[in-house]
Each structure stands twice: as structure tokens, then as C-alpha cells.
PDB file of N, CA and C in Angstrom:
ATOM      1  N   UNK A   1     -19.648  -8.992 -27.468  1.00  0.00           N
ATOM      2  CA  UNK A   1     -18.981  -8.443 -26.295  1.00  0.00           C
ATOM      3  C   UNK A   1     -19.932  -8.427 -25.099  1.00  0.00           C
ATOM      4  N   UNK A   2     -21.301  -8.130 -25.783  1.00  0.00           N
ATOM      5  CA  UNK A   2     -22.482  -7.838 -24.403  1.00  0.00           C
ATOM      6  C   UNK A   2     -22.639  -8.982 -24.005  1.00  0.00           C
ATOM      7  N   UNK A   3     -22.358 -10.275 -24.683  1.00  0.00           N
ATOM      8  CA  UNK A   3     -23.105 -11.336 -24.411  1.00  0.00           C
ATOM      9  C   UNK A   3     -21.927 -12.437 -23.440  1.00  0.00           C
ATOM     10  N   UNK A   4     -20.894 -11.963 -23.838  1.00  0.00           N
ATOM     11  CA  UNK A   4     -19.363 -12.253 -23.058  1.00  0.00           C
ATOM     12  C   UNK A   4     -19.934 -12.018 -21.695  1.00  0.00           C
ATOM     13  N   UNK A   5     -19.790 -10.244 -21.465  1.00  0.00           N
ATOM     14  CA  UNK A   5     -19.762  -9.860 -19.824  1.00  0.00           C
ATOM     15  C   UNK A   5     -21.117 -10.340 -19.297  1.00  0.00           C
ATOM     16  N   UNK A   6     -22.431 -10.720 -19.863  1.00  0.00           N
ATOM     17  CA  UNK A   6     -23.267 -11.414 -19.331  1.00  0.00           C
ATOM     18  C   UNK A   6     -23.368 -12.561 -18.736  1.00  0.00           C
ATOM     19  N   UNK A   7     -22.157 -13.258 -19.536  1.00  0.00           N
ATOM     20  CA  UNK A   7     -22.076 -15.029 -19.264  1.00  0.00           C
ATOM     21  C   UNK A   7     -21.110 -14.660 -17.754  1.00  0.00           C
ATOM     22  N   UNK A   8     -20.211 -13.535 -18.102  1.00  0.00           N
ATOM     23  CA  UNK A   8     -19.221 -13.449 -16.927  1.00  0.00           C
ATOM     24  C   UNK A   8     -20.162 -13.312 -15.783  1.00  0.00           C
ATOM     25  N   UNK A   9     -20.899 -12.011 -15.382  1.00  0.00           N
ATOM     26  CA  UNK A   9     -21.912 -11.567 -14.584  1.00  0.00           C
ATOM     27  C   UNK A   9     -22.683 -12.682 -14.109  1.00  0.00           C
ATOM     28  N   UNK A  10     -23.165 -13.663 -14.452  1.00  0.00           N
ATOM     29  CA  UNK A  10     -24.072 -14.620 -13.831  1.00  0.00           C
ATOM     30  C   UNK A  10     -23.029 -15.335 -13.273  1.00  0.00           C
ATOM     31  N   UNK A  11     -22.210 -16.115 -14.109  1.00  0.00           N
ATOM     32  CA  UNK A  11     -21.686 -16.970 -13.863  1.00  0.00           C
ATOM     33  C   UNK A  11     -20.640 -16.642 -11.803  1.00  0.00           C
ATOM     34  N   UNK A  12     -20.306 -15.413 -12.066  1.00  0.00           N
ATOM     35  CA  UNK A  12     -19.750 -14.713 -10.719  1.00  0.00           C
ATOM     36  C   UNK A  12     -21.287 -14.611  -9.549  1.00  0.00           C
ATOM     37  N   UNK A  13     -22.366 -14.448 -10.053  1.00  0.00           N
ATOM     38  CA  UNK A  13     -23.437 -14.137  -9.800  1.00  0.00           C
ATOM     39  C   UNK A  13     -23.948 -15.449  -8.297  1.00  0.00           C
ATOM     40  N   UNK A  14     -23.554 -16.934  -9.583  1.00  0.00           N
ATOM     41  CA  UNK A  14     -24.502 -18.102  -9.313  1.00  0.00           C
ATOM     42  C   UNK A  14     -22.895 -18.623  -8.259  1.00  0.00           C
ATOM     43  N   UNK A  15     -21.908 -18.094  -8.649  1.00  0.00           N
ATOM     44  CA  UNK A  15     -21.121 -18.291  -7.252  1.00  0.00           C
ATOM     45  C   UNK A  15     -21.390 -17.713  -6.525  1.00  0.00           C
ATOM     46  N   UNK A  16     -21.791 -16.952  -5.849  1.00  0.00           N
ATOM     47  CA  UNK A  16     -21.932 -15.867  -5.024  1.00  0.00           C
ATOM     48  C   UNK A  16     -22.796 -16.550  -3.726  1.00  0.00           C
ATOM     49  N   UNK A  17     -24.110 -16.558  -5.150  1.00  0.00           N
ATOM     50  CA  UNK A  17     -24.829 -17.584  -4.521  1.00  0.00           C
ATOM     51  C   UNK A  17     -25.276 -18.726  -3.861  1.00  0.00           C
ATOM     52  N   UNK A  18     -24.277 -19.327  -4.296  1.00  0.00           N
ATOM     53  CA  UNK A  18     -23.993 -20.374  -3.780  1.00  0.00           C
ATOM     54  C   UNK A  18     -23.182 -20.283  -2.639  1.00  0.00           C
ATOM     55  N   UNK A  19     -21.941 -19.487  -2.686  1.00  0.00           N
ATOM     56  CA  UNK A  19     -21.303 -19.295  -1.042  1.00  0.00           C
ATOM     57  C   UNK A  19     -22.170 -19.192   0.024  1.00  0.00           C
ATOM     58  N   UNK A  20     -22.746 -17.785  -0.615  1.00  0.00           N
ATOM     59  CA  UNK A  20     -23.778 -17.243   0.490  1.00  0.00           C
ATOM     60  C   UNK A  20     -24.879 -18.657   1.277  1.00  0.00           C
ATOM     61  N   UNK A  21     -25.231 -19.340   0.372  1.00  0.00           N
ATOM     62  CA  UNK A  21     -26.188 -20.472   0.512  1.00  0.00           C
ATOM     63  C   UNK A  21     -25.522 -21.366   1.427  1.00  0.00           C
ATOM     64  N   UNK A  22     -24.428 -21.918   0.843  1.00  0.00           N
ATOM     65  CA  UNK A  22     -23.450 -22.599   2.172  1.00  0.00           C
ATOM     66  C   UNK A  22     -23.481 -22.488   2.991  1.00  0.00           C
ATOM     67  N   UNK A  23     -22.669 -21.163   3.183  1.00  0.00           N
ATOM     68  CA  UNK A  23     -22.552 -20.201   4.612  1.00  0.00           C
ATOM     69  C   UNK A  23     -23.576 -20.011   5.418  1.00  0.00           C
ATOM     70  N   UNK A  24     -24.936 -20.120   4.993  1.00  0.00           N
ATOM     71  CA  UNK A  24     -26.046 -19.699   5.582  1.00  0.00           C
ATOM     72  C   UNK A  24     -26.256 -21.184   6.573  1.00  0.00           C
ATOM     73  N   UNK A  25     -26.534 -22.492   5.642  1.00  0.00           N
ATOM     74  CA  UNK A  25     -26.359 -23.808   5.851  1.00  0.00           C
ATOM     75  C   UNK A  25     -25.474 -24.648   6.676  1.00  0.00           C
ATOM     76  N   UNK A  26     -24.218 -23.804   6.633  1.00  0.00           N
ATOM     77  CA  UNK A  26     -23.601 -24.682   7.345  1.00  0.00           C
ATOM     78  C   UNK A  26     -23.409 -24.334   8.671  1.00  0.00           C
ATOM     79  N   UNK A  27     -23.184 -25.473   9.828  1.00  0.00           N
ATOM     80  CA  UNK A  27     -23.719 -25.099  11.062  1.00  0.00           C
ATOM     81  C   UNK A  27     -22.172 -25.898  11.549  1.00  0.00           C
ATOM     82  N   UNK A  28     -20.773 -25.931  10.773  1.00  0.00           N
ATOM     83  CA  UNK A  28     -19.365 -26.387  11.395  1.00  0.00           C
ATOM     84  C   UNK A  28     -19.193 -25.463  12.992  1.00  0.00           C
ATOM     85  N   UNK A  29     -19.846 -24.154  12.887  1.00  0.00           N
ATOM     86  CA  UNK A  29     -19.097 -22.980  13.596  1.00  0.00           C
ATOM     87  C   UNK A  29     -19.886 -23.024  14.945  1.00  0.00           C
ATOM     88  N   UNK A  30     -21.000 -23.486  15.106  1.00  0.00           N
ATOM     89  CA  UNK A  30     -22.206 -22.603  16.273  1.00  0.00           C
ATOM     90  C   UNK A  30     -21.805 -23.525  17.608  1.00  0.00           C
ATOM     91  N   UNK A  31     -21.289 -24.558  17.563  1.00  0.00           N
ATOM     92  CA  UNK A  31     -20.557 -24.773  18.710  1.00  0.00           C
ATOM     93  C   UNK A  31     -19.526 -24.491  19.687  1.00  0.00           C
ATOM     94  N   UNK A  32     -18.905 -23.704  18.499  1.00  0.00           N
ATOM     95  CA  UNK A  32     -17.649 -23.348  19.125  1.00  0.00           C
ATOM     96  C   UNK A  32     -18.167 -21.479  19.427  1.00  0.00           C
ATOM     97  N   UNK A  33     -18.934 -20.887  18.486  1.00  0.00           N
ATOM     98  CA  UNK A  33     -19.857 -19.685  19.040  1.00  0.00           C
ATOM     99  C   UNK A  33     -20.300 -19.555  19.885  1.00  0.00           C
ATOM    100  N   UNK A  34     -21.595 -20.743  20.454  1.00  0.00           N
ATOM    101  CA  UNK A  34     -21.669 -21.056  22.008  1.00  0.00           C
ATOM    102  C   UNK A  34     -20.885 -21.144  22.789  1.00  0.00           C
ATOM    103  N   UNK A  35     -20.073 -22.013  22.619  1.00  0.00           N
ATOM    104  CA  UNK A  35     -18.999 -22.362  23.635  1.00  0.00           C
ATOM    105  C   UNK A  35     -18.285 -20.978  23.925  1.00  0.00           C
ATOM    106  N   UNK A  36     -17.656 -20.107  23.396  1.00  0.00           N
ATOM    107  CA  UNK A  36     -17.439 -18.434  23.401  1.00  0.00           C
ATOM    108  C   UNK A  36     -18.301 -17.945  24.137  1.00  0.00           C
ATOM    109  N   UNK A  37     -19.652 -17.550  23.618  1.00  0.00           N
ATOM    110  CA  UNK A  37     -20.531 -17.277  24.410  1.00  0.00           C
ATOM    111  C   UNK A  37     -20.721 -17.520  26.094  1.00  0.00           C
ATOM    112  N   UNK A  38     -20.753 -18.808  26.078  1.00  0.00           N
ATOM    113  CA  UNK A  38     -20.562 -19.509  27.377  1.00  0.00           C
ATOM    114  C   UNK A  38     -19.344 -18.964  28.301  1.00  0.00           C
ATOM    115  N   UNK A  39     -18.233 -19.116  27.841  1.00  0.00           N
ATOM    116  CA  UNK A  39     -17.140 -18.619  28.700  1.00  0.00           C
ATOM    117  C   UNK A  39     -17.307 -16.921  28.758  1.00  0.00           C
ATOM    118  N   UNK A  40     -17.237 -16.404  27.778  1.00  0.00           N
ATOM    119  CA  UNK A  40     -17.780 -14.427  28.237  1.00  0.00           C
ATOM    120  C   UNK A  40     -18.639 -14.419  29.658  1.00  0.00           C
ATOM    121  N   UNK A  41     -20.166 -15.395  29.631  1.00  0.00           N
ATOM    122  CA  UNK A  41     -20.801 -15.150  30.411  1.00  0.00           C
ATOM    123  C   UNK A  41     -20.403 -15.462  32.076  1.00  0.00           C
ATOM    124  N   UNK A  42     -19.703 -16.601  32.278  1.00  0.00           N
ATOM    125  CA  UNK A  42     -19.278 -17.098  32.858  1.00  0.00           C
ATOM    126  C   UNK A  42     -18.144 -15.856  33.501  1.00  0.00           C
ATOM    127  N   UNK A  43     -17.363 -15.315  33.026  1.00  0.00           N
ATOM    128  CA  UNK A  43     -16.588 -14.423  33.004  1.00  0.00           C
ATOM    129  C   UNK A  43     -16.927 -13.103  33.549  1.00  0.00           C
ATOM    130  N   UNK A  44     -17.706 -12.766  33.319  1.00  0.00           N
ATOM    131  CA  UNK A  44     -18.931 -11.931  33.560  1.00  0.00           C
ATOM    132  C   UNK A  44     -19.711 -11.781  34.915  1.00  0.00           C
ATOM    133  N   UNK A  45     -20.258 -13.230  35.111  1.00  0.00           N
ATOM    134  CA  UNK A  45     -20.150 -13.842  36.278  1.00  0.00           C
ATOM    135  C   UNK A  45     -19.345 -13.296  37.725  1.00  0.00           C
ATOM    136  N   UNK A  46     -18.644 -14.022  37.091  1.00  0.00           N
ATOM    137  CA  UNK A  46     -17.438 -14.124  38.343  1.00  0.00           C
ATOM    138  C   UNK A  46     -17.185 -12.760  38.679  1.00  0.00           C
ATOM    139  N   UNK A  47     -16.678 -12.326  37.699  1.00  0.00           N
ATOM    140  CA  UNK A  47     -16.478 -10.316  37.772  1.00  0.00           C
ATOM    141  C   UNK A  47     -17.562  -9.959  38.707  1.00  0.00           C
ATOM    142  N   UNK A  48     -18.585 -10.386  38.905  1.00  0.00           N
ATOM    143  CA  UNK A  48     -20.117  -9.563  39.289  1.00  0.00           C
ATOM    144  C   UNK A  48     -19.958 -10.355  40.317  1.00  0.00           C
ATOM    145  N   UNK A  49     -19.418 -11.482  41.273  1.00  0.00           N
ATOM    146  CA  UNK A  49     -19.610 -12.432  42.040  1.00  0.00           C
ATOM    147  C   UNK A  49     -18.078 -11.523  43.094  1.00  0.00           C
ATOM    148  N   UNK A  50     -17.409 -11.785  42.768  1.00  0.00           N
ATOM    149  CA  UNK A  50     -15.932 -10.985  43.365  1.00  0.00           C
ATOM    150  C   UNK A  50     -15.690  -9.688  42.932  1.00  0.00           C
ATOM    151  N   UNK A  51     -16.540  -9.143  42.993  1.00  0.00           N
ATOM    152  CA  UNK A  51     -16.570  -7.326  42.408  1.00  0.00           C
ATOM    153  C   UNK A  51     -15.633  -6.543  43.318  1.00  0.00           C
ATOM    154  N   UNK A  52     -16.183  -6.918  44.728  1.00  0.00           N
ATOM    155  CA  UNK A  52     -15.180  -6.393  46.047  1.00  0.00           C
ATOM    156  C   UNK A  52     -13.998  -7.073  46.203  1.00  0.00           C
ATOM    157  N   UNK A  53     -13.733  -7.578  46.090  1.00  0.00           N
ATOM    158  CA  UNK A  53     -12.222  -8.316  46.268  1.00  0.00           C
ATOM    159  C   UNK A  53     -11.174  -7.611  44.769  1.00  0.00           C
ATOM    160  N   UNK A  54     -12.009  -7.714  43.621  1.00  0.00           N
ATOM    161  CA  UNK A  54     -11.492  -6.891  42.157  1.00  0.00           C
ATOM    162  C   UNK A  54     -11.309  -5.780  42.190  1.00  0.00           C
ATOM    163  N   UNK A  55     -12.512  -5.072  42.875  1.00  0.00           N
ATOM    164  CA  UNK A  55     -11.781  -3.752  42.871  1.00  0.00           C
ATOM    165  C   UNK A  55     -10.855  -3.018  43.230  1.00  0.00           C
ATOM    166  N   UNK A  56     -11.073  -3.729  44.877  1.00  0.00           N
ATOM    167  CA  UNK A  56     -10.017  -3.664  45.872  1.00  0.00           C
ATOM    168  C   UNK A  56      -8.591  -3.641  44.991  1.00  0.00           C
ATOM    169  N   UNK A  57      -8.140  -4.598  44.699  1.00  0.00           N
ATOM    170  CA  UNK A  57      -7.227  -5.132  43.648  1.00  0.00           C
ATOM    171  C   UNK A  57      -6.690  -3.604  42.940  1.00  0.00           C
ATOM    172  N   UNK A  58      -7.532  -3.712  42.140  1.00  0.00           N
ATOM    173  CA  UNK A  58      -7.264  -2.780  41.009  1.00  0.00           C
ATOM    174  C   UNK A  58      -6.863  -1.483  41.516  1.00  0.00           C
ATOM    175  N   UNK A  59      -7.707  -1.072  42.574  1.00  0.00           N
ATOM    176  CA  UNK A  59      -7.389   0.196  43.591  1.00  0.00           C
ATOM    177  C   UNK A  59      -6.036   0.408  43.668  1.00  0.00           C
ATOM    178  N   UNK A  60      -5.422  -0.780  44.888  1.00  0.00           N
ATOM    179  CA  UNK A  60      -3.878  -0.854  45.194  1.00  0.00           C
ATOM    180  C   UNK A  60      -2.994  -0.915  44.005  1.00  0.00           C
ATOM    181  N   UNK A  61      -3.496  -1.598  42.806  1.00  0.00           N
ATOM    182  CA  UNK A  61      -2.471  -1.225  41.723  1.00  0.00           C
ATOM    183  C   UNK A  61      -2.649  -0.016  41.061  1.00  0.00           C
ATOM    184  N   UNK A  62      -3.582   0.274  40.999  1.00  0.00           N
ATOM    185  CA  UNK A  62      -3.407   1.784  40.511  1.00  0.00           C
ATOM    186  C   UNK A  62      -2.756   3.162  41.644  1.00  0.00           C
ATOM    187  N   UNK A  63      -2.487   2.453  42.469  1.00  0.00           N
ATOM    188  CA  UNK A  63      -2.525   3.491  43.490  1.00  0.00           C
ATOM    189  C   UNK A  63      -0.925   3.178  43.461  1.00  0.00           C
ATOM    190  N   UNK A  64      -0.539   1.769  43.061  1.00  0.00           N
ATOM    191  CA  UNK A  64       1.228   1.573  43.107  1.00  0.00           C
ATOM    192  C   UNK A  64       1.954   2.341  42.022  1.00  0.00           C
ATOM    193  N   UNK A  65       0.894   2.390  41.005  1.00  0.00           N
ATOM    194  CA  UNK A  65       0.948   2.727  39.386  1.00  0.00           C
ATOM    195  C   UNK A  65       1.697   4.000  39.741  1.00  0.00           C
ATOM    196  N   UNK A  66       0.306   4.896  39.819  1.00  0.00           N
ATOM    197  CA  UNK A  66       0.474   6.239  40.417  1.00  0.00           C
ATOM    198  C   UNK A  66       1.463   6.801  41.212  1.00  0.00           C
ATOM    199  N   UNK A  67       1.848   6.289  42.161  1.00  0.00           N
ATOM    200  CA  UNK A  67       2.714   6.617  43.504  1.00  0.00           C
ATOM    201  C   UNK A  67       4.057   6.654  42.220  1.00  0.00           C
ATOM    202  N   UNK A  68       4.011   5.417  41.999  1.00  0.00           N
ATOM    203  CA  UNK A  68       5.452   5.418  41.152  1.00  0.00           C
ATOM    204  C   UNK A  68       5.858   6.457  39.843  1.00  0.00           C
ATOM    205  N   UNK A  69       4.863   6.586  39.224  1.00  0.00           N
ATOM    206  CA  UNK A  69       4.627   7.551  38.390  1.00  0.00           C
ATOM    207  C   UNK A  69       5.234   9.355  39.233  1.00  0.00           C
ATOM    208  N   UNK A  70       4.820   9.678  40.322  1.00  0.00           N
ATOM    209  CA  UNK A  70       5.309  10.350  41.310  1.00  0.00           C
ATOM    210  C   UNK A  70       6.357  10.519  41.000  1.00  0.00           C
ATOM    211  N   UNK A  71       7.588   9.595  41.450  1.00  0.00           N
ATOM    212  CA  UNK A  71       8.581   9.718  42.029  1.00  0.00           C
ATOM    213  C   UNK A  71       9.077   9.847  40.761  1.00  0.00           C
ATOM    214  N   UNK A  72       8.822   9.312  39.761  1.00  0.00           N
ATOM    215  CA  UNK A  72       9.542   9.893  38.241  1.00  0.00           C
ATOM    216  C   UNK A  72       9.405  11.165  38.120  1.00  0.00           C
ATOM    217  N   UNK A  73       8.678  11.758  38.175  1.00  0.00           N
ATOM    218  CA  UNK A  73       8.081  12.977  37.644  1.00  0.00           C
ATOM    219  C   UNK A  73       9.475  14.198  38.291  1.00  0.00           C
ATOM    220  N   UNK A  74       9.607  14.042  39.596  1.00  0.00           N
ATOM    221  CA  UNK A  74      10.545  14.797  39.974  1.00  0.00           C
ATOM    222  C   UNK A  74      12.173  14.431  39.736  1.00  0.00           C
TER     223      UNK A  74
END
């Protein structure tokens, strides 16, 4: 019986291992990670480049938000 769940235990073990080993190895993903990366920053960017014009923005809609919110209330 001990010698059963032992063979089981490795055998789940030396898969494991092996995923992990893959996964570590394989490099399908880091382009498209960068490329992510790249657009956030970029994004980021721009936000920090048109900050005054965005806020502005956001101001008047929150301020339409609000107003309207108002007139429900009563």
C-alpha cells in the first residue's frame, strides 16, 4: 500500500516538475507582456501630458452628474 502512494507521490511530483520547468522556459507570453506594458505606459503618458484638459472634463461631468442627481432628490 506504502509503496503504491509512493509511486503515486513522485510520479504527481515529476509532473509538477516538469510544468513548473516549462513554464519557467517558455518565453510564448513576454511579448505580448511587453506589449501591455507598453500601452499602460503610454496611457499614463498621455493622462500626465493632457491632465488640464482631463480634468477639466471630468469636473463638468461630475458637476452634470451631481446637478442632476439634485433635481431627483426633490
Amino acid at each position: 500500500m506504502l509503496d503504491t502512494l509512493d509511486r503515486m507521490y513522485l510520479k504527481w511530483k515529476y509532473k509538477a516538475e516538469a510544468f513548473w520547468k516549462g513554464l519557467k522556459e517558455d518565453e510564448a507570453g513576454v511579448s505580448a507582456f511587453v506589449a501591455t506594458i507598453l500601452l499602460v505606459l503610454v496611457a499614463v503618458l498621455l493622462c500626465a501630458i493632457f491632465w488640464e484638459n482631463i480634468s477639466e472634463w471630468f469636473t463638468k461631468t461630475w458637476e452634470n452628474i451631481t446637478g442632476e442627481a439634485e433635481k431627483i432628490k426633490r
